[in-house]
C-alpha atoms as a PDB file:
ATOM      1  CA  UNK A   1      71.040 151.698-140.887  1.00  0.00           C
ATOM      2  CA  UNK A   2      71.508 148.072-143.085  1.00  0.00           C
ATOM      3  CA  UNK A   3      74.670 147.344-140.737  1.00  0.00           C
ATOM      4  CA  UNK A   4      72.503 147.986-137.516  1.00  0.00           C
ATOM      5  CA  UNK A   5      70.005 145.815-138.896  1.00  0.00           C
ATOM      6  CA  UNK A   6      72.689 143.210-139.852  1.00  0.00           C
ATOM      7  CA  UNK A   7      74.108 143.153-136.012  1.00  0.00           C
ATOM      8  CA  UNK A   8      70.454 143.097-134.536  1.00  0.00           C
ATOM      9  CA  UNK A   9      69.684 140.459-136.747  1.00  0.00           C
ATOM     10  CA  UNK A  10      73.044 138.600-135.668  1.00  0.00           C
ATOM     11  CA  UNK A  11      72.544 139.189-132.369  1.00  0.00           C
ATOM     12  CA  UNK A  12      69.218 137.686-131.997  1.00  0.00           C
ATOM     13  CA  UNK A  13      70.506 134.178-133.964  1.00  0.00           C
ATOM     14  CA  UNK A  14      70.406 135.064-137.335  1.00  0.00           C
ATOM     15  CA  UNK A  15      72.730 133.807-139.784  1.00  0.00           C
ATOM     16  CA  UNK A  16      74.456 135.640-142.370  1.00  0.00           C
ATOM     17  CA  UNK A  17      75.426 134.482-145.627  1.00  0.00           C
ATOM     18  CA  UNK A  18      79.031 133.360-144.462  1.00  0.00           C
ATOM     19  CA  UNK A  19      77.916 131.195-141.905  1.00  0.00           C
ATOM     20  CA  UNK A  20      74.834 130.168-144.047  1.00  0.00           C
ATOM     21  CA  UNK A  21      78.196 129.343-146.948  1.00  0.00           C
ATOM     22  CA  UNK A  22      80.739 127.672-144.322  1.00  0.00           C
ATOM     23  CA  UNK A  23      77.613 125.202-142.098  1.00  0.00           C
ATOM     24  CA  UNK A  24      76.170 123.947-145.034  1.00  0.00           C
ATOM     25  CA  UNK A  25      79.875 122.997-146.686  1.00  0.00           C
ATOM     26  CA  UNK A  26      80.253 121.228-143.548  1.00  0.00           C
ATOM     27  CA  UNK A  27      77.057 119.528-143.905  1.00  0.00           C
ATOM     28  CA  UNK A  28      77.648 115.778-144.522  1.00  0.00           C
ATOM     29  CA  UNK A  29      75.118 114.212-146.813  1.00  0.00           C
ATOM     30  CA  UNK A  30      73.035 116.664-147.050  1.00  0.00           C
ATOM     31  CA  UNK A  31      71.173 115.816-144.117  1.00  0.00           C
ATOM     32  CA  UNK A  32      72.454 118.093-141.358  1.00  0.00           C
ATOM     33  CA  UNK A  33      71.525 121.338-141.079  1.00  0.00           C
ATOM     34  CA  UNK A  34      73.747 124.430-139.832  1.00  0.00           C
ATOM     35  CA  UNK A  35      73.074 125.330-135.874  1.00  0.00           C
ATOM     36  CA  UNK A  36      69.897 126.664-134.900  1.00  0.00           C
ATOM     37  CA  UNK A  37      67.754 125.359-138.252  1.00  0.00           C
ATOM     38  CA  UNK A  38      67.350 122.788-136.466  1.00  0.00           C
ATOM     39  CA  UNK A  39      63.758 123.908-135.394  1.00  0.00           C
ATOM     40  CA  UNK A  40      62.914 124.458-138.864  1.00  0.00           C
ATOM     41  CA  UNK A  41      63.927 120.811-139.740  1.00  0.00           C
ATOM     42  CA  UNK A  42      63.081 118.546-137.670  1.00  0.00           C
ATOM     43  CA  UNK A  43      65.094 115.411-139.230  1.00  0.00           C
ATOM     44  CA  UNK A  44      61.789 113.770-141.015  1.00  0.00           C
ATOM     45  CA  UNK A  45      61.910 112.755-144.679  1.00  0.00           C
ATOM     46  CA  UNK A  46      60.123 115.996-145.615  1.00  0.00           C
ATOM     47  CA  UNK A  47      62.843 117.779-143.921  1.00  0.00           C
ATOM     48  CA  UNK A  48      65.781 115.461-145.500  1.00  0.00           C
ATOM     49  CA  UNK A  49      64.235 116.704-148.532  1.00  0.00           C
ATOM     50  CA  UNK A  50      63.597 120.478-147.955  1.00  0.00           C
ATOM     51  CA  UNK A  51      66.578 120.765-146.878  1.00  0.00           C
ATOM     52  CA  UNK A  52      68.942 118.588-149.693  1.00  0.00           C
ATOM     53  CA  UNK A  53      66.504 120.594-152.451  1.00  0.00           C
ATOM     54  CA  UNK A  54      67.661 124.116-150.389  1.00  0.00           C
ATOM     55  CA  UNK A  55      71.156 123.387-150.200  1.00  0.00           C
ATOM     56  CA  UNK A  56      71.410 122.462-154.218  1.00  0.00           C
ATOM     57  CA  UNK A  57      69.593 125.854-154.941  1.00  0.00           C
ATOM     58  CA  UNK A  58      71.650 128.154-152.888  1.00  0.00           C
ATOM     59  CA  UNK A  59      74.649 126.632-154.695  1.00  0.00           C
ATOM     60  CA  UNK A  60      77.325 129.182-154.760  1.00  0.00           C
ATOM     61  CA  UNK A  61      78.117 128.429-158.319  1.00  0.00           C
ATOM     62  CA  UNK A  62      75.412 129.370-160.609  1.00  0.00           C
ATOM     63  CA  UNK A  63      76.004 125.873-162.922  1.00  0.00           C
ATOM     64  CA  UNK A  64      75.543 123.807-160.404  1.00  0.00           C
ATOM     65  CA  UNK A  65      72.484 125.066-159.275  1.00  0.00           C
ATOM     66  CA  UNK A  66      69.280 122.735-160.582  1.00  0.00           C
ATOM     67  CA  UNK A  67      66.676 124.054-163.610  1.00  0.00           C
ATOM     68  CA  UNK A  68      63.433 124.704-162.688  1.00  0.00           C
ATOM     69  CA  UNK A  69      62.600 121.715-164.526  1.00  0.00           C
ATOM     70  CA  UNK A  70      64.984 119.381-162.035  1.00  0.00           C
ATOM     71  CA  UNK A  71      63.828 121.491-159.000  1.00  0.00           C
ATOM     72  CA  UNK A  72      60.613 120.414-159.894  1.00  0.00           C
ATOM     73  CA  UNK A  73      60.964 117.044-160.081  1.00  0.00           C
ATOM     74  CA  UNK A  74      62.449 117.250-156.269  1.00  0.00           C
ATOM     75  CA  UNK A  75      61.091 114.762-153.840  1.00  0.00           C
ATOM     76  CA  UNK A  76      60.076 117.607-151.983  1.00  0.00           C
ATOM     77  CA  UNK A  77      58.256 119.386-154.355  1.00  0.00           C
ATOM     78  CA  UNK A  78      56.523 116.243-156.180  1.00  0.00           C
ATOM     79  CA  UNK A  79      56.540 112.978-153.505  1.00  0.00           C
ATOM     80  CA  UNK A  80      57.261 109.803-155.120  1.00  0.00           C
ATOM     81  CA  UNK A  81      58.564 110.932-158.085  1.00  0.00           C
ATOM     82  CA  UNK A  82      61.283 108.512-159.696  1.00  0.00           C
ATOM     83  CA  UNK A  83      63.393 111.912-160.891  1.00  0.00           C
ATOM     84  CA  UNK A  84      67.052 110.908-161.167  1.00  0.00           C
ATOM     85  CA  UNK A  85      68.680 112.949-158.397  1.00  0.00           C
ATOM     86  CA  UNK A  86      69.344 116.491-158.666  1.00  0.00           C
ATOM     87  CA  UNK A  87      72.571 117.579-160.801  1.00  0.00           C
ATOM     88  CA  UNK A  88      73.778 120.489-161.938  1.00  0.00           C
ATOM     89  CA  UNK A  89      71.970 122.280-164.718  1.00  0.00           C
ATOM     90  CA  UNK A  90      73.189 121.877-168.024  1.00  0.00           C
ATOM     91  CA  UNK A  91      74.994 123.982-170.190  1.00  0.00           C
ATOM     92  CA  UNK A  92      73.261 126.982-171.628  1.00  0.00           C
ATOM     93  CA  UNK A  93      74.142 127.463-175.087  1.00  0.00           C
ATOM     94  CA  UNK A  94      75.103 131.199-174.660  1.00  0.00           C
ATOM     95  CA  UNK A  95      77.987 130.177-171.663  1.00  0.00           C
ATOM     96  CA  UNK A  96      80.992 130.717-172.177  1.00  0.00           C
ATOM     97  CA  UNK A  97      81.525 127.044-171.602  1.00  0.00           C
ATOM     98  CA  UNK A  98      79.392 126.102-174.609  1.00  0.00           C
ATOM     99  CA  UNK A  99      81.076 128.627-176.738  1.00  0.00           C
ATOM    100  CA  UNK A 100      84.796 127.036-175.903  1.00  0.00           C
ATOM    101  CA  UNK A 101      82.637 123.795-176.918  1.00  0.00           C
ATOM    102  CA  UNK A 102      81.551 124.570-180.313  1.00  0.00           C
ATOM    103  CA  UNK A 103      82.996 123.843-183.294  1.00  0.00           C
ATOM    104  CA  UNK A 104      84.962 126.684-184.975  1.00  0.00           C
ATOM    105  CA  UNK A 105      83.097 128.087-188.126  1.00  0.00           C
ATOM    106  CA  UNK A 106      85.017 128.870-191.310  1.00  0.00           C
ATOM    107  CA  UNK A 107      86.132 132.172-191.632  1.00  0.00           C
ATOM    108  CA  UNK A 108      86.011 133.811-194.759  1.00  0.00           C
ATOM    109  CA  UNK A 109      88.123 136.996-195.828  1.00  0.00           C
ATOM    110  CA  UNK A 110      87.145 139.063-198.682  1.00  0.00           C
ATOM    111  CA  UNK A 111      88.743 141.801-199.483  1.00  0.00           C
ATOM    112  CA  UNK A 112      87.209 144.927-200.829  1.00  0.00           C
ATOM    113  CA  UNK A 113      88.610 146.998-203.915  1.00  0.00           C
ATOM    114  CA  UNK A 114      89.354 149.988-203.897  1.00  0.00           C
END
């Protein structure tokens, strides 16, 4: 039943997530949007900026995917606002990447008697 659903939907212009993945790589400056979005961004600043704020939080990789925080501060979401440009969230302290970062803590050994 989903994969009948999933051709329908293909079949009447649709895109899956593969497509959705491989147009928006292609996408040069964030601007363009992949075939047939076009009528649901119409090339405006408001679009420019739906669609840049979209594409950074559909990231494929989690960590570079904005906060909430950054998202908010979109010039989509909140016109006007002087916001540095959207970057990749930062590292949470339980990653694994902030656990290669930390400093080692001493390890002490005691041994028990029998």
């Amino acid at each position: 039943a989903v994969r009948d659903r999933v051709v329908s939907a293909r079949k009447h212009g649709a895109h899956g997530i593969d497509e959705w993945r491989a147009a928006a790589l292609a996408a040069e400056g964030g601007a363009e949007v992949p075939a047939g979005w076009g009528q649901l961004f119409d090339g405006g600043d408001e679009s420019r900026h739906a669609w840049r704020l979209l594409r950074h939080l559909l990231a494929h990789e989690p960590t570079e995917r904005p906060g909430a925080a950054e998202a908010l501060q979109s010039e989509f979401v909140n016109p006007g606002c002087t916001a540095p440009p959207l970057a990749p969230a930062a590292v949470r302290p339980w990653s694994l990447e902030a656990l290669q970062r930390a400093e080692p803590e001493e390890c002490h050994i005691v041994e028990e008697a029998e």
